[in-house]
Structures are given as C-alpha cells and as structure tokens.
C-alpha atoms as a PDB file:
ATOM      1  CA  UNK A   1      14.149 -32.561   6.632  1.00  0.00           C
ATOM      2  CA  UNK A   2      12.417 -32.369  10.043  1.00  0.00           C
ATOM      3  CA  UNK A   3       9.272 -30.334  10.540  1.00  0.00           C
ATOM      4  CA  UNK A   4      10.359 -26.631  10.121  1.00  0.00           C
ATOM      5  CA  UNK A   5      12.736 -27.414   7.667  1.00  0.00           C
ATOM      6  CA  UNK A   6      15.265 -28.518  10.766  1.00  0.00           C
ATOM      7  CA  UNK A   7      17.495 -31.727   9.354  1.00  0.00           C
ATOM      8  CA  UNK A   8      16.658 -34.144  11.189  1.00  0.00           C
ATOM      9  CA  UNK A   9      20.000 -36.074  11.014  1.00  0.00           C
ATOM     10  CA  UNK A  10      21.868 -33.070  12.949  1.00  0.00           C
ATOM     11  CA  UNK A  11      21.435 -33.875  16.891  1.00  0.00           C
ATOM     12  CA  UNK A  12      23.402 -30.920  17.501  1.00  0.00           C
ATOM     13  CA  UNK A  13      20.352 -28.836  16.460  1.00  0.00           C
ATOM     14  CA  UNK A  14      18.175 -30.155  18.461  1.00  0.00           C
ATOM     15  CA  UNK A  15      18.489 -28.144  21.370  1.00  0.00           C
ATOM     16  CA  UNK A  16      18.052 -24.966  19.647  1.00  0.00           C
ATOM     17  CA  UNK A  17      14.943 -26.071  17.664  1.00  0.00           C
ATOM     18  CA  UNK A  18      13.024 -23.312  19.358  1.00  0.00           C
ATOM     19  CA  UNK A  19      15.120 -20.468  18.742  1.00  0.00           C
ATOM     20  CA  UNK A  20      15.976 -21.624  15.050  1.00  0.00           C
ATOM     21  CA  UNK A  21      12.246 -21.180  14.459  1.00  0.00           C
ATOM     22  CA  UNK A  22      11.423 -18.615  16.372  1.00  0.00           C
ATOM     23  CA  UNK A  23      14.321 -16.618  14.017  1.00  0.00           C
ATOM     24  CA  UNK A  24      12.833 -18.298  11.363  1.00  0.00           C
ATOM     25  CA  UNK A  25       9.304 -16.916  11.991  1.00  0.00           C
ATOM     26  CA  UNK A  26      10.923 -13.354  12.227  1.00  0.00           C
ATOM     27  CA  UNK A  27      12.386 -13.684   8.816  1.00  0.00           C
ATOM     28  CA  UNK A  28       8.893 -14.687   7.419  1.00  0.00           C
ATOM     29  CA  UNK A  29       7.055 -11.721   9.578  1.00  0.00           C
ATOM     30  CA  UNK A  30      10.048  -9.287   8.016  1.00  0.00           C
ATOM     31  CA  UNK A  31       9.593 -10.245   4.783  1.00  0.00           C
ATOM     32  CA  UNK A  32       6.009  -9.508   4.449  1.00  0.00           C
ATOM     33  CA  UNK A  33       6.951  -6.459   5.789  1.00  0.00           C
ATOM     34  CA  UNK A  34       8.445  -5.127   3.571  1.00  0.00           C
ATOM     35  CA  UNK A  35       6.658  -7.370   0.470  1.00  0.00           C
ATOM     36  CA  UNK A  36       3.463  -6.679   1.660  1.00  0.00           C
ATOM     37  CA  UNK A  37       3.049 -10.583   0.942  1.00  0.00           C
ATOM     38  CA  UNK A  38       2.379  -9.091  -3.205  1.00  0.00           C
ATOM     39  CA  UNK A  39       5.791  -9.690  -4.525  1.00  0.00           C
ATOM     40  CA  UNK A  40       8.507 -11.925  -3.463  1.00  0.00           C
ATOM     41  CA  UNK A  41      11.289 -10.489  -2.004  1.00  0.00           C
ATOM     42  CA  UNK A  42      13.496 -10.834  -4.576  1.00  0.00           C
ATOM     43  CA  UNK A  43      11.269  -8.384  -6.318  1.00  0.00           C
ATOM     44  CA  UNK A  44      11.483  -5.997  -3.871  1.00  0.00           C
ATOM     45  CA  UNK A  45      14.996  -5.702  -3.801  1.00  0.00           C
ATOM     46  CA  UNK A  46      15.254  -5.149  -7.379  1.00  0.00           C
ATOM     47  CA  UNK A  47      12.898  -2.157  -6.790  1.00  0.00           C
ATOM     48  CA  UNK A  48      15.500   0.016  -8.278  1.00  0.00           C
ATOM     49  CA  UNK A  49      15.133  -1.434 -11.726  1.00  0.00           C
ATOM     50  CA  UNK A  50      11.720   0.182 -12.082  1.00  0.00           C
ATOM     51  CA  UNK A  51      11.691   2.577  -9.904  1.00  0.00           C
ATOM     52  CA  UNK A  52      13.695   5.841 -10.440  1.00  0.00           C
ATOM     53  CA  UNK A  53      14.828   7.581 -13.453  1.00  0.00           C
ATOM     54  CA  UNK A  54      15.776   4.975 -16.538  1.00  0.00           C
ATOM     55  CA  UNK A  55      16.477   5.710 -20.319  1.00  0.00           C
ATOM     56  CA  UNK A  56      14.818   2.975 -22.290  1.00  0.00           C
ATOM     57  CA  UNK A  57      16.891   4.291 -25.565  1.00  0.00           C
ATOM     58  CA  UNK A  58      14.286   6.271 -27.070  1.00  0.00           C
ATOM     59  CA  UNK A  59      12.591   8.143 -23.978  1.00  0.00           C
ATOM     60  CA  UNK A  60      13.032   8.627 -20.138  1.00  0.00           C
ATOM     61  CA  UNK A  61      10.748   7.123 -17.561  1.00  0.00           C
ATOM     62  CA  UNK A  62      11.006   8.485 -14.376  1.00  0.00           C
ATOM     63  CA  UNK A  63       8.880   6.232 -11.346  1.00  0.00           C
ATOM     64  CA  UNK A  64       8.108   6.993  -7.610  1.00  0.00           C
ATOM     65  CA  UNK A  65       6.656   5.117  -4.926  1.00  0.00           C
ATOM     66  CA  UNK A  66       4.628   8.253  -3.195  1.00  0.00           C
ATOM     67  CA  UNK A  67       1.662   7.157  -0.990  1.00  0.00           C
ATOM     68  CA  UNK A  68       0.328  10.036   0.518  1.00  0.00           C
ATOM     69  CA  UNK A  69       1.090  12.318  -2.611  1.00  0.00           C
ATOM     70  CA  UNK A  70      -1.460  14.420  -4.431  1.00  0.00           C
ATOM     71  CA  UNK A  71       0.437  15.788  -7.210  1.00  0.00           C
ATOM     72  CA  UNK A  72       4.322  15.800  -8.077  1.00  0.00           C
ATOM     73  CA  UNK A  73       6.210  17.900 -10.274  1.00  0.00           C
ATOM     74  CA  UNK A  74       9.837  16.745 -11.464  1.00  0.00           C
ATOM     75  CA  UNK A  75      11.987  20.068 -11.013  1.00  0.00           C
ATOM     76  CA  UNK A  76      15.457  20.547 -12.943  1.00  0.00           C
ATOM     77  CA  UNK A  77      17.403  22.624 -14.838  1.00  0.00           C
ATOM     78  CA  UNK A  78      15.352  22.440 -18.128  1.00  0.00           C
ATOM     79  CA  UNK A  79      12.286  23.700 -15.926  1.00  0.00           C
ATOM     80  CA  UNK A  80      14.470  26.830 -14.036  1.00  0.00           C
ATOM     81  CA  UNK A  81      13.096  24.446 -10.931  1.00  0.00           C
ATOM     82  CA  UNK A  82       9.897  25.552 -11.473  1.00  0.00           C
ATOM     83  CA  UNK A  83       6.434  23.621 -12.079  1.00  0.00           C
ATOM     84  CA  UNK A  84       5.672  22.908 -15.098  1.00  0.00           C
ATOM     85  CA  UNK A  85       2.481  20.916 -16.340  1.00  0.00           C
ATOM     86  CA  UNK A  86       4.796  19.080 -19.207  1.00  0.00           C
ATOM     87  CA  UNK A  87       6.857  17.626 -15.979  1.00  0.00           C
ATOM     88  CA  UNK A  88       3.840  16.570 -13.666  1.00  0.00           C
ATOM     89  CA  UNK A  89       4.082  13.071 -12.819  1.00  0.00           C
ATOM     90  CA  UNK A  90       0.659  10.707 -13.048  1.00  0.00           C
ATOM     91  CA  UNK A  91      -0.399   8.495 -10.499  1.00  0.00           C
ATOM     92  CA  UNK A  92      -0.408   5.026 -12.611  1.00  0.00           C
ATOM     93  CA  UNK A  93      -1.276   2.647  -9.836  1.00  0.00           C
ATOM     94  CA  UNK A  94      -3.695   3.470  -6.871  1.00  0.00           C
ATOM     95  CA  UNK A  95      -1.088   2.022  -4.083  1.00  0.00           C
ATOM     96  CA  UNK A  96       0.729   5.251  -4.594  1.00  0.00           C
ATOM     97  CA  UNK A  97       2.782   4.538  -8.168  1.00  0.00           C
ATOM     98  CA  UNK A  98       3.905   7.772  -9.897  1.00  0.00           C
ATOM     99  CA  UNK A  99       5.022   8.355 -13.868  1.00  0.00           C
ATOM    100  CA  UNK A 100       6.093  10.846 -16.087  1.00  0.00           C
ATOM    101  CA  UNK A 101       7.555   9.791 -19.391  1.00  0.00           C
ATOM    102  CA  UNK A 102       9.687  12.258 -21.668  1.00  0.00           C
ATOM    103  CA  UNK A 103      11.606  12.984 -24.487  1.00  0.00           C
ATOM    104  CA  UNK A 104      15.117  11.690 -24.983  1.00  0.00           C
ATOM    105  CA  UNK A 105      16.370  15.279 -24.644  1.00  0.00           C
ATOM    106  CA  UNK A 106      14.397  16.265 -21.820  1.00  0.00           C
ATOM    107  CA  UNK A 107      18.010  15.277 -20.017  1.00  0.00           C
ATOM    108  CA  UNK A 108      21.428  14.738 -20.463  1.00  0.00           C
ATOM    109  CA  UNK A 109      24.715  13.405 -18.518  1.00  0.00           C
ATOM    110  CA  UNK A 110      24.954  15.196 -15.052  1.00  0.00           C
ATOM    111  CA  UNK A 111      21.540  17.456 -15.103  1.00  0.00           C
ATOM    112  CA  UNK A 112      20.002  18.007 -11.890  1.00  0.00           C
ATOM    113  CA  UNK A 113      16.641  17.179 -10.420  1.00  0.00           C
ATOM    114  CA  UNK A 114      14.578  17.183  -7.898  1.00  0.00           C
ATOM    115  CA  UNK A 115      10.646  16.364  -6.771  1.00  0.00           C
ATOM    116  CA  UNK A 116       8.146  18.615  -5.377  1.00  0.00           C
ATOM    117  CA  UNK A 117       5.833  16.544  -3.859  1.00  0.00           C
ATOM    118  CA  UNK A 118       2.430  18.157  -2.713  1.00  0.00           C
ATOM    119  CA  UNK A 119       0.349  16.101   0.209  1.00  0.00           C
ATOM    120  CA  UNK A 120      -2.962  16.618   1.963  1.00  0.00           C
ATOM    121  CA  UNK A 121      -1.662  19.886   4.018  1.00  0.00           C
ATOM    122  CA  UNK A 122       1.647  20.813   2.561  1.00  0.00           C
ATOM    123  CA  UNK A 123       4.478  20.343   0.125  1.00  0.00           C
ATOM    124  CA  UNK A 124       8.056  19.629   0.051  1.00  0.00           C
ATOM    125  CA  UNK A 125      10.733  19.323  -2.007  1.00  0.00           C
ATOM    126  CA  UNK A 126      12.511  15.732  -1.928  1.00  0.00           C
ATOM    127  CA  UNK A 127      15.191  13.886  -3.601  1.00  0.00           C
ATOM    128  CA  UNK A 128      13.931  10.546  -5.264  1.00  0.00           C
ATOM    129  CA  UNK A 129      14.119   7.680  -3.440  1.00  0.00           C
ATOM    130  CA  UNK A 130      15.367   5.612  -5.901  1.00  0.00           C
ATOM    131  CA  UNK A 131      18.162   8.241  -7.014  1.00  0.00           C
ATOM    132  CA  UNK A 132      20.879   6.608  -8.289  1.00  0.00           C
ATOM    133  CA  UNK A 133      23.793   9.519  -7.988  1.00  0.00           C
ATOM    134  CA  UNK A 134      22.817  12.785  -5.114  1.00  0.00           C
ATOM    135  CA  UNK A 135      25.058  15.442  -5.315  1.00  0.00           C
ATOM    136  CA  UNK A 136      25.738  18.649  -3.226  1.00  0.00           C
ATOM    137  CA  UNK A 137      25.700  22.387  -4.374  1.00  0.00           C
ATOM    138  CA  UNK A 138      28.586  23.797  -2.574  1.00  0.00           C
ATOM    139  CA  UNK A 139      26.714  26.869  -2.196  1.00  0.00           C
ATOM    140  CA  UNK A 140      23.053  26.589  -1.370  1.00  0.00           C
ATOM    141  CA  UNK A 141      24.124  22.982   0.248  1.00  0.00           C
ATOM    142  CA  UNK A 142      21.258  21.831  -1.687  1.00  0.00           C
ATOM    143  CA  UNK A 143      20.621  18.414  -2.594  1.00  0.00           C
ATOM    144  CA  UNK A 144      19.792  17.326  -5.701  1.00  0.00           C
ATOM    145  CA  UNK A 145      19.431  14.024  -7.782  1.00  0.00           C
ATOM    146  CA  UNK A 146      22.024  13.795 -11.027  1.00  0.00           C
ATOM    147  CA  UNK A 147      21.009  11.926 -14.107  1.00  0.00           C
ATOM    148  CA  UNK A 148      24.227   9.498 -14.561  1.00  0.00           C
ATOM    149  CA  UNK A 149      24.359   8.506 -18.471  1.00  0.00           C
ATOM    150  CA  UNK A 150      27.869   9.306 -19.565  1.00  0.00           C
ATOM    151  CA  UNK A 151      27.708   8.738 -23.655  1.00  0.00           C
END
C-alpha cells in the first residue's frame, strides 16, 4: 500500500489520488462526528443495544441520551401518563446519560409510553429515541412508544 492507503500497484488510481483522499478525509471528519472520537463507530451504531427500553430477565432498564435535560419522567399506562417520582429517570453520566430501572411488571407486551422531558425553559413530551416499535392512537393521533416482548 501507497501512502494513504492507495495500492500502489493500481496505475489506474493514480489520477484520482486526490479525490480518493479527499473522500477519505470526509469519512474520517464524519466519523468523529458522530463518535465524538470516544467510541469507535462500530459502537455507535450499536447504540440501540443500550440505549432504549431492554428486559434483562429479571428487571427493565430503560436509557436516554438527553443533553440539555433537567429531569425526565417515563409516562405510560401504569402511571395514567402522569409524573410519578417511582418513574423519574437519573442522570447516570454527566454527557447527558439518563436511567430508570424497574420491576419486571412495571410493563408488559404492547403497553404504551412516552417521555416528558423538562429543559432549562420548558418541557415536552417526546417519544424515545431509541424506540424500538411507535405506534399511533387513531384518535388523539398521538404518538407513543410500545414495549414489544411478545411471551
């Protein structure tokens, strides 16, 4: 291999050295990005795996990646979507890392959730981003996140 990681046997290359790294530089800039150069980016795409709601066989873990949050509350059906102090998340890492871990029954197969996520001068209701199933109410039009575990 050539300097850039070009092989140096292909001739045919050689007139597009520049753009070839150029591209290749892109890539790099990209993936820093989005890594923030503290995980490779094969770690960041399996951000999904620890993010998000996940039932370890004895408890749920729910995780969210929430910067600029204060204070989040998981609403569902078990809390009549209202806040409740037993369903407040905790900010485990300073880089904006939320967790709330609970019960096995806290939820079953097709329950509905949601986040209200409170910020420096507001709050909204959000859906998590790492939500594996969203579903509709045909009604309100609502969105809502739906725990997935058929038995």
């Amino acid at each position: 291999m050539a300097a850039g990681g070009l092989p140096a046997s292909d001739g045919l290359l050689a007139p597009f050295q520049a753009d070839i790294r150029r591209r290749a530089a892109k890539v790099v800039t990209a993936e820093n990005r989005l890594t923030g150069g503290k995980m490779s980016l094969a770690d960041f795409a399996s951000g999904h795996e620890f993010f998000g709601l996940h039932f370890d066989g004895f408890e749920w873990i729910f995780r969210e990646w929430a910067p600029n949050a204060e204070t989040i509350y998981l609403l569902c059906d078990r809390t009549g979507w209202r806040e409740m102090d037993q369903y407040r998340l905790q900010r485990v890492v300073a880089e904006g890392v939320w967790e709330i871990r609970l019960t096995a029954g806290a939820f079953y197969h097709l329950d509905l959730y949601r986040l209200r996520v409170y910020w420096r001068d507001g709050r909204g209701d959000r859906i998590p981003a790492y939500a594996r199933r969203v579903v509709q109410d045909p009604d309100t039009l609502i969105f809502n996140a739906q725990v997935w575990r058929p038995e």
